[in-house]
Protein backbone atom coordinates (compact mmCIF):
# COMPACT_ATOMS: atom_id res chain seq x y z
CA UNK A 1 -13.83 -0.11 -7.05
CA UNK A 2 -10.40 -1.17 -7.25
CA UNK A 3 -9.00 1.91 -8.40
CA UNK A 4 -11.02 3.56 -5.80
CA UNK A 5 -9.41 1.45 -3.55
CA UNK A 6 -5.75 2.11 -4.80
CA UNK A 7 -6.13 5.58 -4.51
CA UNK A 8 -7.45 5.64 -0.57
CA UNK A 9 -4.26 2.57 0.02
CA UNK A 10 -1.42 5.02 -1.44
CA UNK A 11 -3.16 8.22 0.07
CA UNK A 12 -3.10 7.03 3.40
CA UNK A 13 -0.13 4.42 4.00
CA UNK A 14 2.44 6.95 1.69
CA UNK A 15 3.09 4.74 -1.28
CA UNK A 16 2.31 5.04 -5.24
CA UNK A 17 -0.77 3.88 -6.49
CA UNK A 18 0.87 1.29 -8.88
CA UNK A 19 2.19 -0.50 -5.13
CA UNK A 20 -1.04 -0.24 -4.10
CA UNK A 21 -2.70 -1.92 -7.11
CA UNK A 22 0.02 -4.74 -6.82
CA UNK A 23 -0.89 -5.74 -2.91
CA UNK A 24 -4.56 -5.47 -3.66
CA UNK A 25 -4.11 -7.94 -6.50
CA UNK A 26 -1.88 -9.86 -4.07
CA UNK A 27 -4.19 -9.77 -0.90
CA UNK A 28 -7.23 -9.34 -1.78
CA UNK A 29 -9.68 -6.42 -0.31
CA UNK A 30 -9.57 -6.46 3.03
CA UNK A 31 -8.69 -3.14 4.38
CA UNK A 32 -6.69 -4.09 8.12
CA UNK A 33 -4.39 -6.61 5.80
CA UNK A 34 -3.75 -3.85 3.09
CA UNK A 35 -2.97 -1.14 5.58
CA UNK A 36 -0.50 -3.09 7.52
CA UNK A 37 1.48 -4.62 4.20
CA UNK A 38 1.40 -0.87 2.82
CA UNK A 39 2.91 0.16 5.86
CA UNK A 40 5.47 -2.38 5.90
CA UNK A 41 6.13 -2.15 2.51
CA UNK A 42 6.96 2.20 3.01
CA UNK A 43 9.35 1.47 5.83
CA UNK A 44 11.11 -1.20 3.95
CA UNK A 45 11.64 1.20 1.03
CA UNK A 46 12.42 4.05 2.95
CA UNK A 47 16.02 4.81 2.85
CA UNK A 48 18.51 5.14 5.89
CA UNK A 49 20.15 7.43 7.67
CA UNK A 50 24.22 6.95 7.37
């Protein structure tokens, strides 16, 4: 289930499965919580315009 899981996490908040496998070990399973820390976690990573 958990790779399941992974896959839906990085398909639909934009990050790698391997991030997504790391903040359902760190969370847990619930789906609202996951989406919102993958979310955060994209825009944090996402680089800046100069």
């Amino acid at each position: 289930m958990t790779d399941f899981q992974a896959q839906f996490l990085a398909k639909e908040a934009g990050i790698t499965e391997a991030q997504a496998r790391e903040l359902i070990e760190l969370i847990g399973t619930d789906r609202a919580s996951l989406l919102r820390e993958a979310r955060l976690l994209k825009a944090r990573l996402k680089p800046r315009d100069a």
